[in-house]
C-alpha atoms as a PDB file:
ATOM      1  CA  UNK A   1      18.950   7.832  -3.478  1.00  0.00           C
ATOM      2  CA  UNK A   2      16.663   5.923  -1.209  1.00  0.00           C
ATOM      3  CA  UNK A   3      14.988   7.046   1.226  1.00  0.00           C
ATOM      4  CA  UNK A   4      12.780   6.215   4.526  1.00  0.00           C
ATOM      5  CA  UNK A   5      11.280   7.950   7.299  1.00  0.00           C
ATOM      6  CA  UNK A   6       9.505   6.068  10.200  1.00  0.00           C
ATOM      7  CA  UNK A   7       7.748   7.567  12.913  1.00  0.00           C
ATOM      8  CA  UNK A   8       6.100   6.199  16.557  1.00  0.00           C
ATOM      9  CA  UNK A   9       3.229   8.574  17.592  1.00  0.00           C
ATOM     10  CA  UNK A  10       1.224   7.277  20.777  1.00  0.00           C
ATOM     11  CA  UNK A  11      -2.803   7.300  20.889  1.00  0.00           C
ATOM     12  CA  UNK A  12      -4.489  10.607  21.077  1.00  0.00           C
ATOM     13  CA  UNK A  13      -0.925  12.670  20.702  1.00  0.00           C
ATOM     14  CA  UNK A  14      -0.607  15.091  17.534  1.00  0.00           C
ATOM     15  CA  UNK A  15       3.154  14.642  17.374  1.00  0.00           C
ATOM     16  CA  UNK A  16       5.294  11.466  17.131  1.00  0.00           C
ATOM     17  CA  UNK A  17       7.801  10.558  20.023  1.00  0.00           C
ATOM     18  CA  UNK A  18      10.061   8.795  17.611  1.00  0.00           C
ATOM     19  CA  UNK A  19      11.350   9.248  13.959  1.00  0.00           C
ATOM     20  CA  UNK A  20      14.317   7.592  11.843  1.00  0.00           C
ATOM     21  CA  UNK A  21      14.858   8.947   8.828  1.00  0.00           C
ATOM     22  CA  UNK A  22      17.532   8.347   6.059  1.00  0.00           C
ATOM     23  CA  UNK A  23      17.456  11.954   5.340  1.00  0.00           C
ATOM     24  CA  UNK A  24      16.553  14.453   8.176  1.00  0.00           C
ATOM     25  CA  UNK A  25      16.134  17.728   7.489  1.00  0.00           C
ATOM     26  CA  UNK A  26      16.110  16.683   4.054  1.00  0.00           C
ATOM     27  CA  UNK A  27      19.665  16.178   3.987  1.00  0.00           C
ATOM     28  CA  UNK A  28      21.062  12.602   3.737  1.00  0.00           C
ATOM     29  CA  UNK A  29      22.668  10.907   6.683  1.00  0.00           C
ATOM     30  CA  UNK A  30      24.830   7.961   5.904  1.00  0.00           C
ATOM     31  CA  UNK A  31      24.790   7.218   9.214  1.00  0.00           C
ATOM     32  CA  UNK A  32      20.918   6.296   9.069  1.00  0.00           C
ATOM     33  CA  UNK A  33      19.762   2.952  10.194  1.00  0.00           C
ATOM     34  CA  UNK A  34      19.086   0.042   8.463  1.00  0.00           C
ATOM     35  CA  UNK A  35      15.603  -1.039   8.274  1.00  0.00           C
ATOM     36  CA  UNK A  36      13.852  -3.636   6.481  1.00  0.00           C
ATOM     37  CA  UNK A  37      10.237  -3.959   5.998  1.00  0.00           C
ATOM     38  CA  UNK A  38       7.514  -5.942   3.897  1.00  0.00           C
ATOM     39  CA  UNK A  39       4.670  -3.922   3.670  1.00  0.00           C
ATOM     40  CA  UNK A  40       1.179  -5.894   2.372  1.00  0.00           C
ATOM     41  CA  UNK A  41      -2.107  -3.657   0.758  1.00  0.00           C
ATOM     42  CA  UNK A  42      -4.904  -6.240  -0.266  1.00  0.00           C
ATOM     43  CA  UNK A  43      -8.431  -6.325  -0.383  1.00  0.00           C
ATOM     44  CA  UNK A  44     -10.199  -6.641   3.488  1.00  0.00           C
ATOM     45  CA  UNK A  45     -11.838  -9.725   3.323  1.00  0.00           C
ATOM     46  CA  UNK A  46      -9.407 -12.278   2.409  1.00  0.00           C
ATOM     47  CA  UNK A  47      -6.185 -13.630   4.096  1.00  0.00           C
ATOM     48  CA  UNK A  48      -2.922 -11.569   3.659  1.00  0.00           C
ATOM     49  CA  UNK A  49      -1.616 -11.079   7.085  1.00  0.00           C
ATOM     50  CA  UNK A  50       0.156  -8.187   8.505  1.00  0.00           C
ATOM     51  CA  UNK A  51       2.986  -6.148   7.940  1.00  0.00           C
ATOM     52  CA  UNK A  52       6.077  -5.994   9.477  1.00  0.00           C
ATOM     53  CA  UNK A  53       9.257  -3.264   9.921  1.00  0.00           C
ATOM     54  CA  UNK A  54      12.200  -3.618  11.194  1.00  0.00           C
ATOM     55  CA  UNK A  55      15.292  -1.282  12.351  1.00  0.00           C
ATOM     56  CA  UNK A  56      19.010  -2.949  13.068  1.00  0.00           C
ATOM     57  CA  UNK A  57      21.422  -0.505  15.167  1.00  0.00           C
ATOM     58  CA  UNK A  58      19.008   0.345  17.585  1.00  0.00           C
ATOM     59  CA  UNK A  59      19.637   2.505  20.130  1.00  0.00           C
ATOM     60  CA  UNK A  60      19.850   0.726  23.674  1.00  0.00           C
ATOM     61  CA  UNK A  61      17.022   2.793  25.388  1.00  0.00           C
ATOM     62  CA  UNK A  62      14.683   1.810  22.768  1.00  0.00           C
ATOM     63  CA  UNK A  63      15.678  -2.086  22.471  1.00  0.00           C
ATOM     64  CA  UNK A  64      14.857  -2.729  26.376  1.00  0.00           C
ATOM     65  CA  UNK A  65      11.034  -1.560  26.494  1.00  0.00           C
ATOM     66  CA  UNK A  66       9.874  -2.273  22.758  1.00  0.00           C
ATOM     67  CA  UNK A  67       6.491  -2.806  24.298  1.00  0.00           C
ATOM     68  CA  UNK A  68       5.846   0.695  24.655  1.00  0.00           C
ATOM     69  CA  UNK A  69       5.477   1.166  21.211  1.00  0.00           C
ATOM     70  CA  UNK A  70       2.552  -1.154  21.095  1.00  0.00           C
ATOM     71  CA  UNK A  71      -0.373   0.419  20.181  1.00  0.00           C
ATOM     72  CA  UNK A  72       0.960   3.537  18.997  1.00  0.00           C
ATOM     73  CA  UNK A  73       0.459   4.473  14.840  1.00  0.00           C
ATOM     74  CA  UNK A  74       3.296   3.537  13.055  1.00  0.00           C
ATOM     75  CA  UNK A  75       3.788   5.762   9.864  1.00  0.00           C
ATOM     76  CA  UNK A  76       6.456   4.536   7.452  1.00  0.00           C
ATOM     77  CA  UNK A  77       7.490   6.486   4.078  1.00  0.00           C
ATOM     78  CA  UNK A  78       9.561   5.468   1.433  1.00  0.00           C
ATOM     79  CA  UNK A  79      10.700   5.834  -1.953  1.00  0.00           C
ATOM     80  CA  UNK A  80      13.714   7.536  -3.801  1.00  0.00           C
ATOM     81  CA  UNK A  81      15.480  11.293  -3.703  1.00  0.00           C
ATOM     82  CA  UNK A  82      16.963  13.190  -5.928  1.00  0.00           C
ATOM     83  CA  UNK A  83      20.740  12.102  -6.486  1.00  0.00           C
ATOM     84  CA  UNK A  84      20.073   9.778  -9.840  1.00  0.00           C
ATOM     85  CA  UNK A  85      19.293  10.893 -13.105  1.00  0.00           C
ATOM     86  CA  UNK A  86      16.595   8.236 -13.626  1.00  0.00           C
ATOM     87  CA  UNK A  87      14.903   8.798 -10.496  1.00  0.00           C
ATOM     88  CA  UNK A  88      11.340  10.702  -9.575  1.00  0.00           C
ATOM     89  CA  UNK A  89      11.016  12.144  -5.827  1.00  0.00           C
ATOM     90  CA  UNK A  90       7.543  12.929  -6.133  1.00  0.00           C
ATOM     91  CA  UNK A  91       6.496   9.357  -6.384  1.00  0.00           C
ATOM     92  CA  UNK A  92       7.966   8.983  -2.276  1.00  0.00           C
ATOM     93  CA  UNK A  93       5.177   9.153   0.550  1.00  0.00           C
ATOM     94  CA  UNK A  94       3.350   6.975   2.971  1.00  0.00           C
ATOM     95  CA  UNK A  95       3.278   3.621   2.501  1.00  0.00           C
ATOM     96  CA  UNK A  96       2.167   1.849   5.145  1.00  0.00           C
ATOM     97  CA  UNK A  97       0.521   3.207   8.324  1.00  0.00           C
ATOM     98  CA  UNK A  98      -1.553   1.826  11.013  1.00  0.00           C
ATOM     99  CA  UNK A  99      -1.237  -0.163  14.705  1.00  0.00           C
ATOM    100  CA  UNK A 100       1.783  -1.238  16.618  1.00  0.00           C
ATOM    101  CA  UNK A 101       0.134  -4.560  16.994  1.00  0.00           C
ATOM    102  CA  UNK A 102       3.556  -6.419  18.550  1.00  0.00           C
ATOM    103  CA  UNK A 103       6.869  -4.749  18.649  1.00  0.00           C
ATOM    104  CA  UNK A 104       9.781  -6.887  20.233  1.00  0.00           C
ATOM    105  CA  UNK A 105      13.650  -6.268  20.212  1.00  0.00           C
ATOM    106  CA  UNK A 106      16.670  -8.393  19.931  1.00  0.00           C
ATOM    107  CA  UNK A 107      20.288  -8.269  21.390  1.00  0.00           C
ATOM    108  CA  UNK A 108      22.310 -10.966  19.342  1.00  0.00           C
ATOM    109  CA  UNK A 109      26.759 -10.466  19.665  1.00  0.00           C
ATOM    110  CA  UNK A 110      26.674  -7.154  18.398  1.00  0.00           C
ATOM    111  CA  UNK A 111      23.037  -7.190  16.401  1.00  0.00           C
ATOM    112  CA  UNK A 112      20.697  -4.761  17.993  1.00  0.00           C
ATOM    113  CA  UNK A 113      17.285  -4.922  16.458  1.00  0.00           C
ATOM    114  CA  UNK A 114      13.835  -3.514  16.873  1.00  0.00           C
ATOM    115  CA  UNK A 115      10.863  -5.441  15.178  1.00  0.00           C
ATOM    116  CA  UNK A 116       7.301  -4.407  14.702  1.00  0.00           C
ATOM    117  CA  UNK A 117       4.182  -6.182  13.343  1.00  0.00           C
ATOM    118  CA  UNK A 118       1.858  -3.424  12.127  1.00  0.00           C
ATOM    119  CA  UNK A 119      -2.095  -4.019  11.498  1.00  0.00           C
ATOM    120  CA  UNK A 120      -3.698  -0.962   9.340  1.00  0.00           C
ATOM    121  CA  UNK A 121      -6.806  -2.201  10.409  1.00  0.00           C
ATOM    122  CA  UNK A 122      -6.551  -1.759  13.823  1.00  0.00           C
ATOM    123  CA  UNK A 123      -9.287  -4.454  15.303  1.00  0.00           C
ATOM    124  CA  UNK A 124      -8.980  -7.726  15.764  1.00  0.00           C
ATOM    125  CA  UNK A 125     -11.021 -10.839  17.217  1.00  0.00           C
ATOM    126  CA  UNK A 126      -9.327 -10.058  20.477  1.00  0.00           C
ATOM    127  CA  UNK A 127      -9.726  -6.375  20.240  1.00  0.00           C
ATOM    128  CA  UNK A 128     -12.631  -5.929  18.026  1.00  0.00           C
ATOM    129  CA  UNK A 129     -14.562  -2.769  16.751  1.00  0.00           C
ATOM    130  CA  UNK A 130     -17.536  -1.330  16.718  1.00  0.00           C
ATOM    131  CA  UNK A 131     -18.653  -1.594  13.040  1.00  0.00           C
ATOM    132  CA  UNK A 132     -22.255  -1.266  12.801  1.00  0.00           C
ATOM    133  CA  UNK A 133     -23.828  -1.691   9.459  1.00  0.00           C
ATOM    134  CA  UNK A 134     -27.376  -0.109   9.292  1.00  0.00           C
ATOM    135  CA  UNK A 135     -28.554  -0.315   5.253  1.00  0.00           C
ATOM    136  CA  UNK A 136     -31.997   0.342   4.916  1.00  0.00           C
ATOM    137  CA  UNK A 137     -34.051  -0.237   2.398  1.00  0.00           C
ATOM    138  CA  UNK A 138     -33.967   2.271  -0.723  1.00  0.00           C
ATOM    139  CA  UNK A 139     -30.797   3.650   0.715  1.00  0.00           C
ATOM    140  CA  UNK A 140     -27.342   3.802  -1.128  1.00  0.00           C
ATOM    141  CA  UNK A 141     -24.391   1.812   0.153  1.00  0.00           C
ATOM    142  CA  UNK A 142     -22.142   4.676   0.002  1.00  0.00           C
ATOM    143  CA  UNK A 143     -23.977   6.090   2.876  1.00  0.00           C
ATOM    144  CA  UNK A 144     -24.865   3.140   4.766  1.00  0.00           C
ATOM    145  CA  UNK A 145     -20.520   2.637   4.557  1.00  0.00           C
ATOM    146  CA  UNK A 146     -19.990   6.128   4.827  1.00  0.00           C
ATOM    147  CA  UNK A 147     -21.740   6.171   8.437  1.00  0.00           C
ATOM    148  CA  UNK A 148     -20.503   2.602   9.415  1.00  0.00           C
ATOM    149  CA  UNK A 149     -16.858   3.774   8.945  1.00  0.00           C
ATOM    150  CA  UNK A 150     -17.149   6.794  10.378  1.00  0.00           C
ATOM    151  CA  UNK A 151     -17.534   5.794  13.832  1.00  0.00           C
ATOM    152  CA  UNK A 152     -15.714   3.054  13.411  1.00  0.00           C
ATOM    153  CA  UNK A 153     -12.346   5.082  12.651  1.00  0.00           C
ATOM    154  CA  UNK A 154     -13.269   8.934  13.439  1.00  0.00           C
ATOM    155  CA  UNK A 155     -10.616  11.440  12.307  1.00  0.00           C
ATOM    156  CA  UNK A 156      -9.376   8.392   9.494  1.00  0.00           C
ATOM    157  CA  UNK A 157      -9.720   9.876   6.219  1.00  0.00           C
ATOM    158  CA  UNK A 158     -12.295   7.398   3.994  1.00  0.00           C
ATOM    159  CA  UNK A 159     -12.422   7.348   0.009  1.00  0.00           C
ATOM    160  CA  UNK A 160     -15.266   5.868  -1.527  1.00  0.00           C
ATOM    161  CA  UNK A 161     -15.903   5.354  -4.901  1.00  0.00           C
ATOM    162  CA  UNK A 162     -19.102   3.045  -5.693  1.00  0.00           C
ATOM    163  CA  UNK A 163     -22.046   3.350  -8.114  1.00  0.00           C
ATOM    164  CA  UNK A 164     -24.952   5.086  -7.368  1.00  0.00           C
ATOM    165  CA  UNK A 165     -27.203   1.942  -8.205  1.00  0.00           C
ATOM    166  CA  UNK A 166     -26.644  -0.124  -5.174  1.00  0.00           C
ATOM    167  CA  UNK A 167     -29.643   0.038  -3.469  1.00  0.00           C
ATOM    168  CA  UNK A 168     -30.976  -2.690  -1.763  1.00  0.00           C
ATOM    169  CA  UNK A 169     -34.900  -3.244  -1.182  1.00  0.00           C
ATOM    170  CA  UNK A 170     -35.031  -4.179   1.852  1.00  0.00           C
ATOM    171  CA  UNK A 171     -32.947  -3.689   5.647  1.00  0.00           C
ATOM    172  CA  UNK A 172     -29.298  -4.887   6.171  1.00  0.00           C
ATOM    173  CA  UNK A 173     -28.883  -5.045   9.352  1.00  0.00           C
ATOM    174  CA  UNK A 174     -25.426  -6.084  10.658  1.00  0.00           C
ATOM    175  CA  UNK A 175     -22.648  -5.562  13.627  1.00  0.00           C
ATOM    176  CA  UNK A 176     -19.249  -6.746  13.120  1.00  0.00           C
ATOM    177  CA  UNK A 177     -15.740  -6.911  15.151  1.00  0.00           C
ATOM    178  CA  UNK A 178     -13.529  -6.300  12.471  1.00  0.00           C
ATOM    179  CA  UNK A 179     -12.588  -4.758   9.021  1.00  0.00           C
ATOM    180  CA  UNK A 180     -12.413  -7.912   7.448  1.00  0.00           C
ATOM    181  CA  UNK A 181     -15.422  -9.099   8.309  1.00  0.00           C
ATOM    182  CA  UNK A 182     -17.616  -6.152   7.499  1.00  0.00           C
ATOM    183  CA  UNK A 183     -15.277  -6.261   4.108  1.00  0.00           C
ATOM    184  CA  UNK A 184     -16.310 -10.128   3.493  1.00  0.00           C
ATOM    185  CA  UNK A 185     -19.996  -9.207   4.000  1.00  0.00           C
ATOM    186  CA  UNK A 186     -20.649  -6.305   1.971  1.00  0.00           C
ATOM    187  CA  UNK A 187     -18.294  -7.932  -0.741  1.00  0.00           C
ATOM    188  CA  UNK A 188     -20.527 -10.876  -0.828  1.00  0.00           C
ATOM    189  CA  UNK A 189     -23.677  -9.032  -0.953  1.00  0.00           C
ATOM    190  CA  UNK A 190     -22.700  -6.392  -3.602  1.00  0.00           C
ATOM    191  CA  UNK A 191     -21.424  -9.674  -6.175  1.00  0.00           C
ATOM    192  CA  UNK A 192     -24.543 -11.574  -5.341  1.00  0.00           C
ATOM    193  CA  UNK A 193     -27.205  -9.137  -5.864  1.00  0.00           C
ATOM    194  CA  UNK A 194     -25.564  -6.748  -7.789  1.00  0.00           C
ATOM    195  CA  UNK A 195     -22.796  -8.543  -9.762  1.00  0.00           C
ATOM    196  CA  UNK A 196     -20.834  -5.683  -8.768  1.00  0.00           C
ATOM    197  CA  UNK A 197     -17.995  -6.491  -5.936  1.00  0.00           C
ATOM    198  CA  UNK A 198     -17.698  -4.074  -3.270  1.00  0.00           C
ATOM    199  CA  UNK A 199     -13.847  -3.742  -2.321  1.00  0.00           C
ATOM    200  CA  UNK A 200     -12.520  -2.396   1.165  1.00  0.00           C
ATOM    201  CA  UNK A 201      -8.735  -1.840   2.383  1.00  0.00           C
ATOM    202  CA  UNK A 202      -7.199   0.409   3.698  1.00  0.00           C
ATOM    203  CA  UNK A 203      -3.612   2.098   2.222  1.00  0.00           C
ATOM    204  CA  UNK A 204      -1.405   4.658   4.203  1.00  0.00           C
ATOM    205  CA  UNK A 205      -3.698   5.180   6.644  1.00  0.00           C
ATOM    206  CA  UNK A 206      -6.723   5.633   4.529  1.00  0.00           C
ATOM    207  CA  UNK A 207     -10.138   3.524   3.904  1.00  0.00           C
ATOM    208  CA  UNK A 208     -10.323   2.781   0.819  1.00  0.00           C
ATOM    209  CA  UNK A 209     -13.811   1.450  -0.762  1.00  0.00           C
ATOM    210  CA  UNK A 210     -14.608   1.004  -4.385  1.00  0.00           C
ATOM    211  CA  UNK A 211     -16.589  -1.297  -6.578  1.00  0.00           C
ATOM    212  CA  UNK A 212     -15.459  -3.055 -10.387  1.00  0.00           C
ATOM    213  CA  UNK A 213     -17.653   0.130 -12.049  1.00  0.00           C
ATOM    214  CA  UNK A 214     -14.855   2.443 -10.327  1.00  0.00           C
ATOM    215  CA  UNK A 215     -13.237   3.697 -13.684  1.00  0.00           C
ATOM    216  CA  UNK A 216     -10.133   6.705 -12.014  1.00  0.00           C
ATOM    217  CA  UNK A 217      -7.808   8.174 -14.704  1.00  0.00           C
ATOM    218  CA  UNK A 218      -4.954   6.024 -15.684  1.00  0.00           C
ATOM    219  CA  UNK A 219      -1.925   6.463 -13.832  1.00  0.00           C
ATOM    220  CA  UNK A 220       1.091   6.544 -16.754  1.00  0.00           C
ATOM    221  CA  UNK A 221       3.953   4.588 -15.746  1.00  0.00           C
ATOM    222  CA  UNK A 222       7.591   4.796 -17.532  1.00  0.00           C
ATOM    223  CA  UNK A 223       9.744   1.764 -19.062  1.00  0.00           C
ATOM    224  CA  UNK A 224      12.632   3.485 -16.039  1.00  0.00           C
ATOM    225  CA  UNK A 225       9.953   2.884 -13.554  1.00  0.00           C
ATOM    226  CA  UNK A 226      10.581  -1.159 -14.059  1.00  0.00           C
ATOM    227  CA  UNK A 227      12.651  -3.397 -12.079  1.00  0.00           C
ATOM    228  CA  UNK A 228      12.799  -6.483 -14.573  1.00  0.00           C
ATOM    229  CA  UNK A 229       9.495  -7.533 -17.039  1.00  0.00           C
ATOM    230  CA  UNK A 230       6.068  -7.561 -15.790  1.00  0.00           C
ATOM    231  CA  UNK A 231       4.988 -10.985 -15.746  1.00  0.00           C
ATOM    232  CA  UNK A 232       1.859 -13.356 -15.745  1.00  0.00           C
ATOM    233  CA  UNK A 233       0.919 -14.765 -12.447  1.00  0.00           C
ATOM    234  CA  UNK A 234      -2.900 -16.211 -12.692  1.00  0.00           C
ATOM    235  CA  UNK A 235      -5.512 -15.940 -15.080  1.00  0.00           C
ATOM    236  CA  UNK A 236      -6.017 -12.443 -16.214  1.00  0.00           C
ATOM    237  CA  UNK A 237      -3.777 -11.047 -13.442  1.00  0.00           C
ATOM    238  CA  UNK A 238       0.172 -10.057 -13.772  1.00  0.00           C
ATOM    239  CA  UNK A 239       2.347  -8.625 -11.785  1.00  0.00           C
ATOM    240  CA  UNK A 240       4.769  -5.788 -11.623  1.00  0.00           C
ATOM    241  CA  UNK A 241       7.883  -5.318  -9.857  1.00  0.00           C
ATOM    242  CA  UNK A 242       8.388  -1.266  -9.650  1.00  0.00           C
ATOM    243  CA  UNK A 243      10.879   1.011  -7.939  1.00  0.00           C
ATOM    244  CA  UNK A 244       9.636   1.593  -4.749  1.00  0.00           C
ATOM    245  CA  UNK A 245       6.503   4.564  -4.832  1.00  0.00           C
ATOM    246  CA  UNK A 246       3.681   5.300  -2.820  1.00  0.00           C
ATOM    247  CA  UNK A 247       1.776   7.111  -5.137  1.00  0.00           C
ATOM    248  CA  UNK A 248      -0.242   4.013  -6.202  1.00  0.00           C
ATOM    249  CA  UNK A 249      -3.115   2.387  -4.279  1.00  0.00           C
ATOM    250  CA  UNK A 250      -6.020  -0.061  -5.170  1.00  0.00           C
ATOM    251  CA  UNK A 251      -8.278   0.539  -7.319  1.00  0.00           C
ATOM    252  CA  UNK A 252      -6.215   2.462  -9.300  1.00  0.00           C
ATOM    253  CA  UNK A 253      -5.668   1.915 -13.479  1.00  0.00           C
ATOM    254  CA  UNK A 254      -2.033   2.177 -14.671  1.00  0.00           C
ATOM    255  CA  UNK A 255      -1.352   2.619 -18.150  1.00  0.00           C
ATOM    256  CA  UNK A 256       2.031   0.809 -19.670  1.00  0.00           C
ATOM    257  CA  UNK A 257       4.547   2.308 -21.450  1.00  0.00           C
ATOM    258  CA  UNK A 258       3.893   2.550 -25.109  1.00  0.00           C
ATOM    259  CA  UNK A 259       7.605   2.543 -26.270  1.00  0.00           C
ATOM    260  CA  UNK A 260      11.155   4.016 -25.983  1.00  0.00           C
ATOM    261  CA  UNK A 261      11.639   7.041 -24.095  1.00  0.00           C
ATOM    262  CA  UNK A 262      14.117   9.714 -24.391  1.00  0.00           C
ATOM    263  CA  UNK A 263      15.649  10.713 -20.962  1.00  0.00           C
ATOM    264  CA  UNK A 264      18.790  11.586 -19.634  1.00  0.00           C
ATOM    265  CA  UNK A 265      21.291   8.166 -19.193  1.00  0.00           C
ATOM    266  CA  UNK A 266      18.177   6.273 -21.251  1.00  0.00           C
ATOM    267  CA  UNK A 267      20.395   4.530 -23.971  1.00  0.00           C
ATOM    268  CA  UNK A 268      18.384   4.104 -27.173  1.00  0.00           C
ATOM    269  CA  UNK A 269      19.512   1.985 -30.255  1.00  0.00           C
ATOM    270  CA  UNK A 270      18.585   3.257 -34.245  1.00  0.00           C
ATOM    271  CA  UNK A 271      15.595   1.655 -36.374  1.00  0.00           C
ATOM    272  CA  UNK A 272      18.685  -1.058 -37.973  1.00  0.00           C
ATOM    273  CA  UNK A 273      18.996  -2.129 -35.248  1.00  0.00           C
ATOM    274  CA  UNK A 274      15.911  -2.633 -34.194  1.00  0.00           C
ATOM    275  CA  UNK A 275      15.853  -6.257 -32.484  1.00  0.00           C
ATOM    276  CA  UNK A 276      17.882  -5.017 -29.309  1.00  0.00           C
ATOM    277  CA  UNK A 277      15.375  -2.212 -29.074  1.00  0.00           C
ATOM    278  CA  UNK A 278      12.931  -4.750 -27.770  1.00  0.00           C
ATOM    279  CA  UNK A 279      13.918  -4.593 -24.276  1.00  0.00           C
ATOM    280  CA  UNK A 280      13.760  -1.194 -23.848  1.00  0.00           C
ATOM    281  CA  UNK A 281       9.648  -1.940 -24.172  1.00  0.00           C
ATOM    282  CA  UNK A 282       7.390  -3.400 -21.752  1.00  0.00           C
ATOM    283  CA  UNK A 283       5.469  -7.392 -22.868  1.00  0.00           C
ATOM    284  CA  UNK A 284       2.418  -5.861 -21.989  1.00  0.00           C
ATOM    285  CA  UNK A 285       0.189  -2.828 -23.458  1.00  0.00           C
ATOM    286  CA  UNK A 286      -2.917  -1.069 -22.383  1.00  0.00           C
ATOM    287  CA  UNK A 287      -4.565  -0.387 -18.755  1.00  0.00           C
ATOM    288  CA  UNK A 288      -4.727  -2.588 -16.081  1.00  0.00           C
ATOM    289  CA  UNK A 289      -6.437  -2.086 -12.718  1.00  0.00           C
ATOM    290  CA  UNK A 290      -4.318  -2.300  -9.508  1.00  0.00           C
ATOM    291  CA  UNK A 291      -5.428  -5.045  -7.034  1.00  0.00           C
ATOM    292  CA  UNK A 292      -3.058  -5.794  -4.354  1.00  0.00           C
ATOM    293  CA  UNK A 293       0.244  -3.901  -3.466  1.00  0.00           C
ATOM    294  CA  UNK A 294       3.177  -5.014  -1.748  1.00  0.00           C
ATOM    295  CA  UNK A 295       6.479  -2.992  -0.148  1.00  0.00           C
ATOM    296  CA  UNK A 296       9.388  -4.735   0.138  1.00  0.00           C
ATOM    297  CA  UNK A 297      12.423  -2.724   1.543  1.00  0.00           C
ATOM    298  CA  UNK A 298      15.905  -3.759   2.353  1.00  0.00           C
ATOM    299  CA  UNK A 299      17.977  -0.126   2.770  1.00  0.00           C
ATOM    300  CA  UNK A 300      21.394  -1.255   2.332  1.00  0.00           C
ATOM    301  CA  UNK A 301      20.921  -3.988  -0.245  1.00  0.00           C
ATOM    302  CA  UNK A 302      22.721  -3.846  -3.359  1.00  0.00           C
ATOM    303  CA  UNK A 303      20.322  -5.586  -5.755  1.00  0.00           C
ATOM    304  CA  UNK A 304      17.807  -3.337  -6.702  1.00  0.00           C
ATOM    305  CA  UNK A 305      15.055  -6.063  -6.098  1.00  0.00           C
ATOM    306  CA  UNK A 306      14.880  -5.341  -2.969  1.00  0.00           C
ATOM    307  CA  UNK A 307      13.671  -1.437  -2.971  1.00  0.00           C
ATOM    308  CA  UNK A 308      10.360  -2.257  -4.670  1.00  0.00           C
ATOM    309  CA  UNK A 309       6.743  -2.049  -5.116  1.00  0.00           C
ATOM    310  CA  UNK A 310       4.980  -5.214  -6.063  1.00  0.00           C
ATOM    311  CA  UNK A 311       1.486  -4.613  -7.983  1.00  0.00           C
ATOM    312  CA  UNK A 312      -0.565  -7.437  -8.854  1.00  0.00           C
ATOM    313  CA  UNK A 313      -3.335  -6.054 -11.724  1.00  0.00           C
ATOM    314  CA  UNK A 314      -6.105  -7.339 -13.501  1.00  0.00           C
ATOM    315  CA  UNK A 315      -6.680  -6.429 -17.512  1.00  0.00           C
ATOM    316  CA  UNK A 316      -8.983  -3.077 -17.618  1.00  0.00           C
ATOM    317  CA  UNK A 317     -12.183  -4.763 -19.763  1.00  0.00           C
ATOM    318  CA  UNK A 318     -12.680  -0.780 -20.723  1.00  0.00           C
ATOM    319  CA  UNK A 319      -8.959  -1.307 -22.315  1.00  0.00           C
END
């Protein structure tokens, strides 16, 4: 079964002051209310854009002063429950929390909605940071990052995975507004000197930080875990289309199926008859490393397309 939980908590409170949930209590409400969200992960730096929820049913006290809610940390989590054979519950969690940076309602004949553009940066041009880069010379990066972040977003936890060998001989000195711009600087640096790109994003309310060396152990996915054929999309990149999971993030290597699998409602076809066995396997083999993510929810919707988890990877060189 599907399943969602989104929550409002205001600056500086412990405890949210709003939460929808498909199953509360852990018990399923068919009552619950629709939502709809496209949820983007990608590399600080470049263009992606933000994210955005939203809930249709709305309650009337919370569709007539949606700007309370900007500002406060929206946490969303998604993914499946037990109820399906095929399914895996421990694959739901967070998958997208950070900044009320708009919210905005809408009364339309008897349409009640509540929308809400969501930044997991935080900062922008208009509301910058204070990110402070101070890399001296013979210093790692780690812990010229390490620092930077730190007071940048205290109490946010940071993961950061980058060699040991980037060490720069002389000061880097910068100060920045925003995530993306510290992100474009650092990647910029660490490919030019070191031919070694530095990667920053954040993911479910987590920094995340970790160079082309960063080799974590492969995450094995299963042929059930598909929604259609992974496909090519540029030059050494495909994408996959995934039943919707928070359990993978950037940076991360995922392994592909290696053949049929025998699980419960899995229908499997003898060796004569082996040419309809071919689309119970996956086109592509091997590792791949997981560069962008993107959560696409529709709660209601029939087609399965639209409970997913879009990953766009890259081919692992290490295989």
């Amino acid at each position: 079964m599907r399943f969602y939980e989104l929550s409002l908590t205001p600056q500086g409170a412990t405890s949210p002051v709003r939460v929808w949930s498909s199953h509360p209590n852990n018990i399923i409400d068919p009552g619950a209310l629709q939502i709809e969200f496209d949820a983007l992960i990608g590399p600080y730096g470049t263009p992606t854009g933000a994210s955005t929820v939203m809930l249709r049913g709305i309650a009337l006290k919370d569709l007539t002063q949606p700007q309370q809610y900007a500002g406060m940390t929206l946490e969303l989590k998604a993914g499946m429950r037990a109820g399906l054979p095929l399914v895996n519950p421990a694959q739901a969690g967070t998958i997208l929390k950070g900044q009320v940076f708009q919210a905005f309602g809408n009364w339309e004949g008897v349409n009640q909605t509540l929308d809400f553009v969501v930044l997991p940066g935080g900062y922008t041009l208009d509301n910058p940071g204070n990110f402070v880069l101070n890399w001296r010379a013979g210093t790692e990066l780690s812990d010229a990052l390490l620092q930077t972040l730190d007071v940048a977003y205290p109490n946010t936890p940071i993961s950061i995975n980058v060699s040991t060998n980037l060490v720069q001989n002389h000061d880097e000195i910068g100060i920045y507004d925003t995530l993306d711009q510290l992100a474009q600087i650092i990647g910029d640096i660490s490919e030019g000197v070191f031919d070694n790109r530095v990667t920053i994003g954040v993911q479910a309310g987590k920094i995340i930080v970790y160079d082309t060396n960063y080799k974590p152990s492969p995450i094995k996915l299963a042929f059930t875990d598909f929604v259609g054929q992974p496909t090519w999309i540029n030059v050494n990149t495909i994408q996959l289309k995934l039943v919707t999971r928070a359990d993978l993030q950037m940076g991360s290597v995922v392994r592909m199926p290696e053949g049929l699998q025998n699980l419960p409602g899995f229908v499997t076809t003898t060796q004569t008859a082996y040419p309809s066995s071919i689309k119970y396997q996956t086109t592509f083999q091997n590792n791949f490393i997981v560069q962008e993510l993107r959560q696409i929810g529709n709660f209601r919707a029939a087609d399965a397309t639209q409970w997913v988890t879009i990953v766009n990877c890259i081919l692992n060189p290490n295989g």
